[in-house]
Structure formats: C-alpha cells, structure tokens
Protein backbone atom coordinates (compact mmCIF):
# COMPACT_ATOMS: atom_id res chain seq x y z
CA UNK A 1 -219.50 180.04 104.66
CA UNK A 2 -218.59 183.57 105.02
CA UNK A 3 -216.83 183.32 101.67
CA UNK A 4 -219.78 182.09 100.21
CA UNK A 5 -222.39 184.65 101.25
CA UNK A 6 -219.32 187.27 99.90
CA UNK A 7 -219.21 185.77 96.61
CA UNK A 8 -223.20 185.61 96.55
CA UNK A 9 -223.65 189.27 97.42
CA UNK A 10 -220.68 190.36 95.06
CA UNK A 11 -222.69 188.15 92.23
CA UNK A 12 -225.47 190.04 92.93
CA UNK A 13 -224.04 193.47 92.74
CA UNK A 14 -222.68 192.20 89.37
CA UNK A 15 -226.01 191.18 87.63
CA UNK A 16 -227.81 194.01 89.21
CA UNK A 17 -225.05 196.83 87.60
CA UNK A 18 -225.13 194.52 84.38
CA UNK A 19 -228.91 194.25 83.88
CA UNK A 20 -228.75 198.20 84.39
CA UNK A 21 -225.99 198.96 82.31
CA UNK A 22 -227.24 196.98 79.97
CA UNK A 23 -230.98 197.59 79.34
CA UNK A 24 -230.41 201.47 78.11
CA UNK A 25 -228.72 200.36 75.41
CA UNK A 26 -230.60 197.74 74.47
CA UNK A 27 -233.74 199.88 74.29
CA UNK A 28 -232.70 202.24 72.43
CA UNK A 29 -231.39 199.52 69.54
CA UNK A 30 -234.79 198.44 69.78
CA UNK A 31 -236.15 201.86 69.13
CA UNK A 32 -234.01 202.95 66.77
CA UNK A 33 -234.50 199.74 64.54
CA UNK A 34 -238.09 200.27 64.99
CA UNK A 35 -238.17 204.33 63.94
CA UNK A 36 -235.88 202.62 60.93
CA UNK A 37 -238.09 200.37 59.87
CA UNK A 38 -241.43 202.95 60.13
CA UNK A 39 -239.30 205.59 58.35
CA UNK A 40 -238.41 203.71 55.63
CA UNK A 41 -241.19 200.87 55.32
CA UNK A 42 -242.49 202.28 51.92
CA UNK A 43 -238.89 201.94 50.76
CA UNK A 44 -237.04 199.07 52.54
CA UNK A 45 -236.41 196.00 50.61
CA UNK A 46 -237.57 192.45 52.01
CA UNK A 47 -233.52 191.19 52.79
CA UNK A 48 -233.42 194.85 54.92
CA UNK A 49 -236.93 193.60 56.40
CA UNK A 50 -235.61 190.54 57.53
CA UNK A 51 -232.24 191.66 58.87
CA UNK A 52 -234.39 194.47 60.84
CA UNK A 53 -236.74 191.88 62.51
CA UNK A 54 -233.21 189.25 63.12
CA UNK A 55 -232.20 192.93 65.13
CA UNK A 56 -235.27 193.28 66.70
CA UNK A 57 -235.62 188.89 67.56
CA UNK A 58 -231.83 189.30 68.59
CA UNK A 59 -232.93 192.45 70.98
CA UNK A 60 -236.28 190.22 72.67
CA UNK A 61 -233.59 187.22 73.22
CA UNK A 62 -231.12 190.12 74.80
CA UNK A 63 -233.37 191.15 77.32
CA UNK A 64 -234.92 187.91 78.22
CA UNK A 65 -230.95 187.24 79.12
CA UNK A 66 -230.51 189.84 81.47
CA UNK A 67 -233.99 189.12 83.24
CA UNK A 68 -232.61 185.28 83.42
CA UNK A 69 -229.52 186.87 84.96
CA UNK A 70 -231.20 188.81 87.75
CA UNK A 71 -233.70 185.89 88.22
CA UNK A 72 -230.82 183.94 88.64
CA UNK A 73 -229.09 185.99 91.24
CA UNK A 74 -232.71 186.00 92.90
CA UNK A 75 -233.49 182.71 93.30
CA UNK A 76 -229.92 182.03 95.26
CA UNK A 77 -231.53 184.25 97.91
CA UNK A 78 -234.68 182.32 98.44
CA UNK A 79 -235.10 179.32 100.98
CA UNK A 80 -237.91 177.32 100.09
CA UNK A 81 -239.23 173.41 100.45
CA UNK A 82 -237.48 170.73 97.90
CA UNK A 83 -240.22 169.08 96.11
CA UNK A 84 -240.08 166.29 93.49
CA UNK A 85 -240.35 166.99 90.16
CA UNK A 86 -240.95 165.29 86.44
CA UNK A 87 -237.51 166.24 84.71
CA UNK A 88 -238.81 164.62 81.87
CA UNK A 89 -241.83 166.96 81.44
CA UNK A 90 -239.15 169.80 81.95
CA UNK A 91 -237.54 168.66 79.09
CA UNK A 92 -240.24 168.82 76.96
CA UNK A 93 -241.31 172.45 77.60
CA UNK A 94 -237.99 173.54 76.84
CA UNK A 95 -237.98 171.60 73.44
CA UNK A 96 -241.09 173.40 73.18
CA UNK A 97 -239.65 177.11 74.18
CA UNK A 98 -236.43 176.53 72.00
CA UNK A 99 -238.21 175.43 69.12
CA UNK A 100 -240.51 178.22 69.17
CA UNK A 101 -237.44 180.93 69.32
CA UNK A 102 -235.42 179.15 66.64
C-alpha cells in the first residue's frame, strides 16, 4: 500500500510540473497566432485563415488536456460515496462532446 500512495504522490508531482511546464508555452502559441492573425487579417488568405484557427482549435484541445491531467491526478485523492449511474446516458454526452469538437 505504501507503494501505492508513492506512485500516487510521484503521479501527482508529474502532472502538476507538466501542466506548469506546459501552459507557458501553450499561451504564448495562442497569442502569437492570435497577434498573427490581427496583424495580417486585411492580408491573410482564407487556406492561412483556416490553418490559423486548426492552431488556435489544436491550442483549446491542448489545454483542456492538461486540465484533464491534473483533474485526473485530483480525483485519485478524493474519497467519496459510490453511487449508481446510467452508463448509457454517459455515452451519449460524450457522442455529443466529441461530435461537437470534431
């Protein structure tokens, strides 16, 4: 058990540096695709457009990863009361989420 609640902390340690380390650069791609995009809108042509806003999508889905990650590592710590629950209605929000992103 010890082993386990080593592993757990050294998990958390990991997602907490990664989610740090991770979410400088990840603004700052967002920015600078941004200022890009507002420099240039008068002369950026619509295939630039859309690769800008796949960058920017691509950035959103990037940091909803790392929150997921240090949820994740979160939600090992907590101790709270099993309840049932509909797996099938699960399933269907998550259609719903995934075909909203794709």
């Amino acid at each position: 058990m010890i082993d386990l609640r080593h592993s757990h902390a050294e998990l958390e340690q990991i997602a907490y540096a990664a989610s740090h380390d991770l979410q400088e650069p990840l603004r700052k791609i967002q920015v600078f695709s941004n200022r890009l995009v507002w420099l240039k809108a008068q002369h950026i042509d619509d295939e630039s457009k859309h690769t800008m806003e796949r960058i920017s999508t691509s950035a959103m889905r990037m940091q909803e990863l790392i929150e997921d990650l240090v949820n994740v590592t979160s939600l090992t710590k907590q101790q709270s009361e099993k309840e049932a629950v509909d797996l099938n209605l699960i399933l269907k929000q998550v259609q719903t989420t995934l075909k909203k992103k794709l």
